[in-house]
C-alpha atoms as a PDB file:
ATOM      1  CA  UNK A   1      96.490 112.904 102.687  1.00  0.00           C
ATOM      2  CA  UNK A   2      97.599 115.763 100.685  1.00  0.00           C
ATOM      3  CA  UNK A   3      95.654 115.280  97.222  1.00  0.00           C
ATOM      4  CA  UNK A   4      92.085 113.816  96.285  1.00  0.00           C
ATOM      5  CA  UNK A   5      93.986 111.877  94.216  1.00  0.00           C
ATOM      6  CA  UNK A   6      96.019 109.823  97.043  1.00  0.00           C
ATOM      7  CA  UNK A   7      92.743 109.718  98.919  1.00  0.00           C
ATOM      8  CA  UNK A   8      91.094 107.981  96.395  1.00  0.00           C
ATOM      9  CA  UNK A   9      93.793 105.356  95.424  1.00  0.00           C
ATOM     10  CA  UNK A  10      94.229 104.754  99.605  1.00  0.00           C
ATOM     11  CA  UNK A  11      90.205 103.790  99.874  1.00  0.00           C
ATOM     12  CA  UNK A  12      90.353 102.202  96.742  1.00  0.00           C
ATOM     13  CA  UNK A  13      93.357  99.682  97.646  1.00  0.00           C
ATOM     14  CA  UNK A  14      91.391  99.453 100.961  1.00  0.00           C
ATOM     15  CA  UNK A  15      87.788  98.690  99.038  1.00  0.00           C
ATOM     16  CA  UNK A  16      89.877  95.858  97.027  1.00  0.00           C
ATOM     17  CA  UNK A  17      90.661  93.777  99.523  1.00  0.00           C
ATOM     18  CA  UNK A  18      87.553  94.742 102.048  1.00  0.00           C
ATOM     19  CA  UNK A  19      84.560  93.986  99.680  1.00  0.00           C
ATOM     20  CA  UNK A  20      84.981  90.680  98.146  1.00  0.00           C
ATOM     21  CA  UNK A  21      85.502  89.776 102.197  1.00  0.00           C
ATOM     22  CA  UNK A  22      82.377  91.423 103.029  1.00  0.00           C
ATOM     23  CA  UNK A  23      80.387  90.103 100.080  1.00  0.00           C
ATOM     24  CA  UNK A  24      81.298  86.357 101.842  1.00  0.00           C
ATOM     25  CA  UNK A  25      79.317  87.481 104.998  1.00  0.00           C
ATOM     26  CA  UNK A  26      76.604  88.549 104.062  1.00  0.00           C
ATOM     27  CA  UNK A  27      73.475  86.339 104.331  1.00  0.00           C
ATOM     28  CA  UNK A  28      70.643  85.966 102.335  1.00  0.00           C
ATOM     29  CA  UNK A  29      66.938  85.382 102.821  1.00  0.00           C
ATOM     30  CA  UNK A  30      66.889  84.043  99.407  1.00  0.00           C
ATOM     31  CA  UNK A  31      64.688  86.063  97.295  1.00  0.00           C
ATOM     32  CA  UNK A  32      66.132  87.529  94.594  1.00  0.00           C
ATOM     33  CA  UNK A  33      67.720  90.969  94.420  1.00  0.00           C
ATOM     34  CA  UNK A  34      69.065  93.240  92.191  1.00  0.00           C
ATOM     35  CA  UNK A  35      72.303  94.349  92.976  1.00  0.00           C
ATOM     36  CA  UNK A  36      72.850  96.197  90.073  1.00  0.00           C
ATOM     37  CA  UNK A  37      76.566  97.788  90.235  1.00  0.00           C
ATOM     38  CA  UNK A  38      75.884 101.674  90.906  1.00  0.00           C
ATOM     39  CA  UNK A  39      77.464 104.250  88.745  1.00  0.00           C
ATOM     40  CA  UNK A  40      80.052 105.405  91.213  1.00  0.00           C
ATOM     41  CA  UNK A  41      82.253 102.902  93.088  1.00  0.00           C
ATOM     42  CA  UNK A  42      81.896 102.625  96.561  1.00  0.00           C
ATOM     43  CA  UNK A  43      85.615 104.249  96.757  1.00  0.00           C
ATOM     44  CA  UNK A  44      84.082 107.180  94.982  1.00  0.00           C
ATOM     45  CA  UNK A  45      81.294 107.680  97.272  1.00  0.00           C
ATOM     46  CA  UNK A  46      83.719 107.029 100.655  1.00  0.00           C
ATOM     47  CA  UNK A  47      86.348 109.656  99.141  1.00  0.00           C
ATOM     48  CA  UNK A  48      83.742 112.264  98.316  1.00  0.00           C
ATOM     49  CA  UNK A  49      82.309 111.757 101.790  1.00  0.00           C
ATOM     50  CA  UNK A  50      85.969 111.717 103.509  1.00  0.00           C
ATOM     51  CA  UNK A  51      87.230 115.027 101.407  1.00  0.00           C
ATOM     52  CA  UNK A  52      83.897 116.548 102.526  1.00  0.00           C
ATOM     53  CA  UNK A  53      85.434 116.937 106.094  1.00  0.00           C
ATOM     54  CA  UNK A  54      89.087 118.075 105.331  1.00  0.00           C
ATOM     55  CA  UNK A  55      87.069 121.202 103.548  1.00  0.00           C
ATOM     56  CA  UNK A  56      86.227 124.620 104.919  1.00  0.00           C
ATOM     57  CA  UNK A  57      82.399 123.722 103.846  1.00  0.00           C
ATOM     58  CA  UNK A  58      80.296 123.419 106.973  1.00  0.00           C
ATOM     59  CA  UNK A  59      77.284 121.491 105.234  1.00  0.00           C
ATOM     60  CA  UNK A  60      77.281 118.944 102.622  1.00  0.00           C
ATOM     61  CA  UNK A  61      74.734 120.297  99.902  1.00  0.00           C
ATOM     62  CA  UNK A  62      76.988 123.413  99.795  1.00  0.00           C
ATOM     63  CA  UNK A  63      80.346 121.338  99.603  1.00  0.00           C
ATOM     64  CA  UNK A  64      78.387 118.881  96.730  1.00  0.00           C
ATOM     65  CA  UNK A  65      77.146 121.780  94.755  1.00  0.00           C
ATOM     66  CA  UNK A  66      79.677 124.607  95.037  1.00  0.00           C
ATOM     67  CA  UNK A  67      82.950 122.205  95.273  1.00  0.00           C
ATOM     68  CA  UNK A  68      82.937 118.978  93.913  1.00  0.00           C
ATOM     69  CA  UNK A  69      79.960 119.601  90.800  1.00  0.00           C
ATOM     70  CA  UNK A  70      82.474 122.830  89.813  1.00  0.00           C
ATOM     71  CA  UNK A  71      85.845 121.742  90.468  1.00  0.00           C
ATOM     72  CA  UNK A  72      86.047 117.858  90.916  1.00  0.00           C
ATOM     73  CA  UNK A  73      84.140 116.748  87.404  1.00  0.00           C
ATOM     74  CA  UNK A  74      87.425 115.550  85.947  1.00  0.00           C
ATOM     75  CA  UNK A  75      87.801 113.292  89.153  1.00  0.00           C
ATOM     76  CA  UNK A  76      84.292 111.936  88.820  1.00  0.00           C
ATOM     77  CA  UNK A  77      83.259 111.744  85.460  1.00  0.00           C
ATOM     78  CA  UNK A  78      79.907 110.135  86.792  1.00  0.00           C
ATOM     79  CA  UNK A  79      79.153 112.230  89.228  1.00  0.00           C
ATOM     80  CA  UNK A  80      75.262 111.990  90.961  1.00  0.00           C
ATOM     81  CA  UNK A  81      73.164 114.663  91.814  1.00  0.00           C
ATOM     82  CA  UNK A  82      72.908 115.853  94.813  1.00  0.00           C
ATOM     83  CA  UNK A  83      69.251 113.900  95.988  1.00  0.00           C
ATOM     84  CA  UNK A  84      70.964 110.665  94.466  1.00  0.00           C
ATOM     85  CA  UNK A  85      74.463 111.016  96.561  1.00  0.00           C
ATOM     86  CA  UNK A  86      71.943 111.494  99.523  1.00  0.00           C
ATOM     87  CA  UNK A  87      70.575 108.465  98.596  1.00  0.00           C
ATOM     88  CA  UNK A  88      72.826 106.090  98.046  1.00  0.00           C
ATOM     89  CA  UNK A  89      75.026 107.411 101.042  1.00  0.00           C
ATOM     90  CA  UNK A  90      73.896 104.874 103.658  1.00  0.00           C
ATOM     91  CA  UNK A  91      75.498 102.101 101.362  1.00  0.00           C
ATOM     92  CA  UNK A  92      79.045 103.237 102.509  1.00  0.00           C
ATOM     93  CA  UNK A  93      78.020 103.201 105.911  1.00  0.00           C
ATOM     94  CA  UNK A  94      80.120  99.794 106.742  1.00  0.00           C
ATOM     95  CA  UNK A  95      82.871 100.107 104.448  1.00  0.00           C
ATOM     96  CA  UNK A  96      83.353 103.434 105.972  1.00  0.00           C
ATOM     97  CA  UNK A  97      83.442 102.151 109.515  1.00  0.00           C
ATOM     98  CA  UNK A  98      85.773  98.931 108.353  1.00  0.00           C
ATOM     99  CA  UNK A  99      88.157 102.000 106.510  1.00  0.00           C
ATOM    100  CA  UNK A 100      88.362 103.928 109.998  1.00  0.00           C
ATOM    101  CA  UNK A 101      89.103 100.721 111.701  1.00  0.00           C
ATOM    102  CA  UNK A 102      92.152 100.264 109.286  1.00  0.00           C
ATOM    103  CA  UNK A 103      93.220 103.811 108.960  1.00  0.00           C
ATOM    104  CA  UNK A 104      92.954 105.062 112.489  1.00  0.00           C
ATOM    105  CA  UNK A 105      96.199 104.499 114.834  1.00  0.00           C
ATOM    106  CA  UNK A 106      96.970 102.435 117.600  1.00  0.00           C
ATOM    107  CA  UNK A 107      96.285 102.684 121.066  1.00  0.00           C
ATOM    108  CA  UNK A 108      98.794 104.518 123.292  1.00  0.00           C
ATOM    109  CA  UNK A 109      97.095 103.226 126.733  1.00  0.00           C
ATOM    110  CA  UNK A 110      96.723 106.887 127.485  1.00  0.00           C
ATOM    111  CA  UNK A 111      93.628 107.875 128.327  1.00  0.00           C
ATOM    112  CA  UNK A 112      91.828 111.278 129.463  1.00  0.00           C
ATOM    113  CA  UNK A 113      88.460 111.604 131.306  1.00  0.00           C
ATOM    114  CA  UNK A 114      87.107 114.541 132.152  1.00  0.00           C
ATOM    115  CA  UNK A 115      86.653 114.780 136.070  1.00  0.00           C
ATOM    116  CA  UNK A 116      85.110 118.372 136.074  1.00  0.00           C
ATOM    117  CA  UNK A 117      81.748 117.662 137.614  1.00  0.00           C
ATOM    118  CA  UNK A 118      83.013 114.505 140.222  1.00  0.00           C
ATOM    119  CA  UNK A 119      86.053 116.647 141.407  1.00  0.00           C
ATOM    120  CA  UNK A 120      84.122 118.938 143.557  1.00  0.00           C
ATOM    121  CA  UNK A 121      83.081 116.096 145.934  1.00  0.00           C
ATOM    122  CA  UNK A 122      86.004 113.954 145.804  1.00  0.00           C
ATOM    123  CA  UNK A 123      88.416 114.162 148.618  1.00  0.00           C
ATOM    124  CA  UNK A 124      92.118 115.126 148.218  1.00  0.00           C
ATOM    125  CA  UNK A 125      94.431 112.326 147.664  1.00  0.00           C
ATOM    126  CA  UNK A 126      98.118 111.778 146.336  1.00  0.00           C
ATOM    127  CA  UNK A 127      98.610 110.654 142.843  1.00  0.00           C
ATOM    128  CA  UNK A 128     101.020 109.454 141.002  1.00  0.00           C
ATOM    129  CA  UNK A 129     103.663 111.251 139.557  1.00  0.00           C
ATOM    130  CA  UNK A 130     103.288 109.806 136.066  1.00  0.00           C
ATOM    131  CA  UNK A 131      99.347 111.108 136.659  1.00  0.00           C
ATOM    132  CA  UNK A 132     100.605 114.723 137.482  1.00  0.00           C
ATOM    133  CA  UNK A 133     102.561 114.966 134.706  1.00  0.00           C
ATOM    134  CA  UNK A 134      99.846 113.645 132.541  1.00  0.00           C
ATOM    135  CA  UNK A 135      97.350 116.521 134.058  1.00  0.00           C
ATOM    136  CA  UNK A 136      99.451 118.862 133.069  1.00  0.00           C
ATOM    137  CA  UNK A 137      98.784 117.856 128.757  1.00  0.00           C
ATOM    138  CA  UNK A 138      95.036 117.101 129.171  1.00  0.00           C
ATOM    139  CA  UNK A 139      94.987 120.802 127.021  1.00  0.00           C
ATOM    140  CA  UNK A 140      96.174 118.544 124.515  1.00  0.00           C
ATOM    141  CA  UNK A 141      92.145 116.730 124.217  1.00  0.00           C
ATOM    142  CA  UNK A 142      91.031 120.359 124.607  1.00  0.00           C
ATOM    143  CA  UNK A 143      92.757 121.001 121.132  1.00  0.00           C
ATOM    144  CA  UNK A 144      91.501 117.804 119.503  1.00  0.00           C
ATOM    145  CA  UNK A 145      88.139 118.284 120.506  1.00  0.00           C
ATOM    146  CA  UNK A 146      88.599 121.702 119.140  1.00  0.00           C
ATOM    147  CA  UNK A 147      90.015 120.367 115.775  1.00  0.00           C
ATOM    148  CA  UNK A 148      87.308 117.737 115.475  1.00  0.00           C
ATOM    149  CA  UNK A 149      84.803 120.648 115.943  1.00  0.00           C
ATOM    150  CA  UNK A 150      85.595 123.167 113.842  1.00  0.00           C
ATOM    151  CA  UNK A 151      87.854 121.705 111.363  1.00  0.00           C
ATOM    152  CA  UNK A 152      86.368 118.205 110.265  1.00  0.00           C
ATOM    153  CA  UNK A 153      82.886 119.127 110.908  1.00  0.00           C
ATOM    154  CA  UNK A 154      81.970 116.779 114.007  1.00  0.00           C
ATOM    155  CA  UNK A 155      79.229 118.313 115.906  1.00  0.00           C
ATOM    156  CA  UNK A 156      76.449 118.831 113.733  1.00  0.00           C
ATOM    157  CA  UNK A 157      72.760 119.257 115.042  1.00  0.00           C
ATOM    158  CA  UNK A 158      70.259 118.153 112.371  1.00  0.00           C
ATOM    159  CA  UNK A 159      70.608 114.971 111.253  1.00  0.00           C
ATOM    160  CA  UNK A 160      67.858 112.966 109.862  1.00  0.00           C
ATOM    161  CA  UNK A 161      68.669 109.548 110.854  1.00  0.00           C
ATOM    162  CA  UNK A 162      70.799 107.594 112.324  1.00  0.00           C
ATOM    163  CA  UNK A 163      72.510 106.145 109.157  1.00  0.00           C
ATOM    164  CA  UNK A 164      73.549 110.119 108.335  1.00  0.00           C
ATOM    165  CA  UNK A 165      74.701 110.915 111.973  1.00  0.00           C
ATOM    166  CA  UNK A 166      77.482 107.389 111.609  1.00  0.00           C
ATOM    167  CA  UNK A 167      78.218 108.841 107.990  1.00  0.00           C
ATOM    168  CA  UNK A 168      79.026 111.727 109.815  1.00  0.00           C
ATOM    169  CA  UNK A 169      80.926 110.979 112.667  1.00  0.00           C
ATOM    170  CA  UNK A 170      82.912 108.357 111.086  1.00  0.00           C
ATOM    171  CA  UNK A 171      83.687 110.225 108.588  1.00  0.00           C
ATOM    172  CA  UNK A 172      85.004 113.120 110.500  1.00  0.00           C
ATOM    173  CA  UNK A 173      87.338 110.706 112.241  1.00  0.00           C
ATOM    174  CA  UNK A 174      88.821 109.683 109.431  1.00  0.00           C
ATOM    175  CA  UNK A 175      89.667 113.004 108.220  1.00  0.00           C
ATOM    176  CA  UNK A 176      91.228 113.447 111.571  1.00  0.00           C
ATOM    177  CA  UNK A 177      93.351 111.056 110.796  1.00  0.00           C
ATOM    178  CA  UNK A 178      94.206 111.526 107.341  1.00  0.00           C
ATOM    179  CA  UNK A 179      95.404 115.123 108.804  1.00  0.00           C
ATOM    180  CA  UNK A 180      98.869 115.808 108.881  1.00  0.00           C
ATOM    181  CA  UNK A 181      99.508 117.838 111.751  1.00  0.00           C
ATOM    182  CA  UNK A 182      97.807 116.728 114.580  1.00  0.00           C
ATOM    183  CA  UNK A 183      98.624 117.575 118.360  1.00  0.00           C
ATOM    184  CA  UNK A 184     100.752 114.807 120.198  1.00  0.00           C
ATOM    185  CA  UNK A 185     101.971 114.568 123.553  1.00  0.00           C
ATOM    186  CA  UNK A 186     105.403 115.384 124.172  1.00  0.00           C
ATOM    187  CA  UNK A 187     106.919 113.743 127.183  1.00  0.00           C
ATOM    188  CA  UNK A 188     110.217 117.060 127.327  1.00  0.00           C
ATOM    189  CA  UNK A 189     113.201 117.031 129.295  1.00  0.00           C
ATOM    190  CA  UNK A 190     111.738 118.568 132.744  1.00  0.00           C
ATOM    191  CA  UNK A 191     109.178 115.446 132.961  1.00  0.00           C
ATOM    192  CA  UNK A 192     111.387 113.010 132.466  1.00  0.00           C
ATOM    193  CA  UNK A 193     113.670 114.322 135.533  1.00  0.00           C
ATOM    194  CA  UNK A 194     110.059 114.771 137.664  1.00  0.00           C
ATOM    195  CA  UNK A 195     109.966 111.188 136.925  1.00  0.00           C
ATOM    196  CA  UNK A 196     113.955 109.996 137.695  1.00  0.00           C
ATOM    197  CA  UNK A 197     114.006 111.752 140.803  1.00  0.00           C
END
């Protein structure tokens, strides 16, 4: 996603369709509750939360305060401080893990584990070529591990519960794949004879 904007509007289609399914669900004990509607959208909250990881900001009170309370006002006219947002951030928690579910891609059926540790006692064997040639782009994890990191925020040591480390995670993933360049693998020329031959 290149804007805020198109963020927004993505979630937002996504939030649509998603909560009135949800709400069916849901089961009650039967005492009453309020479920007053709060004064940002669940979209807002989700797209704050998402655009929080495609930032250079490396914590969120920092990003809340210095980005989106100076620059993003017009975008959220109703805007919650900072203790609020914290909050009423656990509420997003499913729609946020329904949202990766939709945006992420499909599966490839290539897989990479790392072996470092087991290879030392394993005994030589012959492998498949396809294997060999797939050895030879496991840099390519390296570099989304790497992105993940240091670019969408992923490894962060303090959280408070368990709630804020799924916020976090899931929404790092789903600024992964909102991003527009990420690493692929490229089966080239030279492989593709290793494998003919």
């Amino acid at each position: 996603m290149t804007t805020i904007d198109e963020l927004y509007c993505n979630i937002d289609d996504f939030n649509q369709f998603f909560y009135p399914e949800w709400e069916k669900t849901l089961l009650e004990s039967g005492d009453k509750k309020r479920r007053r509607q709060g004064v940002m959208s669940l979209s807002e909250l989700m797209t704050i939360l998402i655009n929080f990881h495609q930032s250079h900001y490396k914590d969120f009170k920092s990003y809340d305060l210095c980005h989106v309370h100076q620059h993003l006002r017009k975008e959220f006219p109703n805007l919650l401080s900072y203790t609020r947002f914290l909050g009423v951030m656990s509420s997003v928690l499913v729609p946020l893990c329904a949202y990766f579910t939709h945006c992420k891609g499909k599966p490839t059926g290539i897989a990479f584990v790392d072996i470092t540790n087991v290879r030392r006692n394993m005994k030589p064997r012959a492998i498949a070529l396809w294997d060999k040639i797939m050895l030879k782009k496991r840099f390519i994890i390296e570099t989304v591990n790497e992105q993940l990191k240091n670019i969408t925020q992923i490894e962060h040591s303090c959280h408070r519960s368990v709630s804020g480390f799924m916020l976090n995670l899931i929404g790092s993933l789903i600024a992964y794949c909102h991003k527009k360049d990420k690493p692929t693998i490229r089966i080239d020329e030279s492989d593709m004879k290793t494998l003919c031959i």
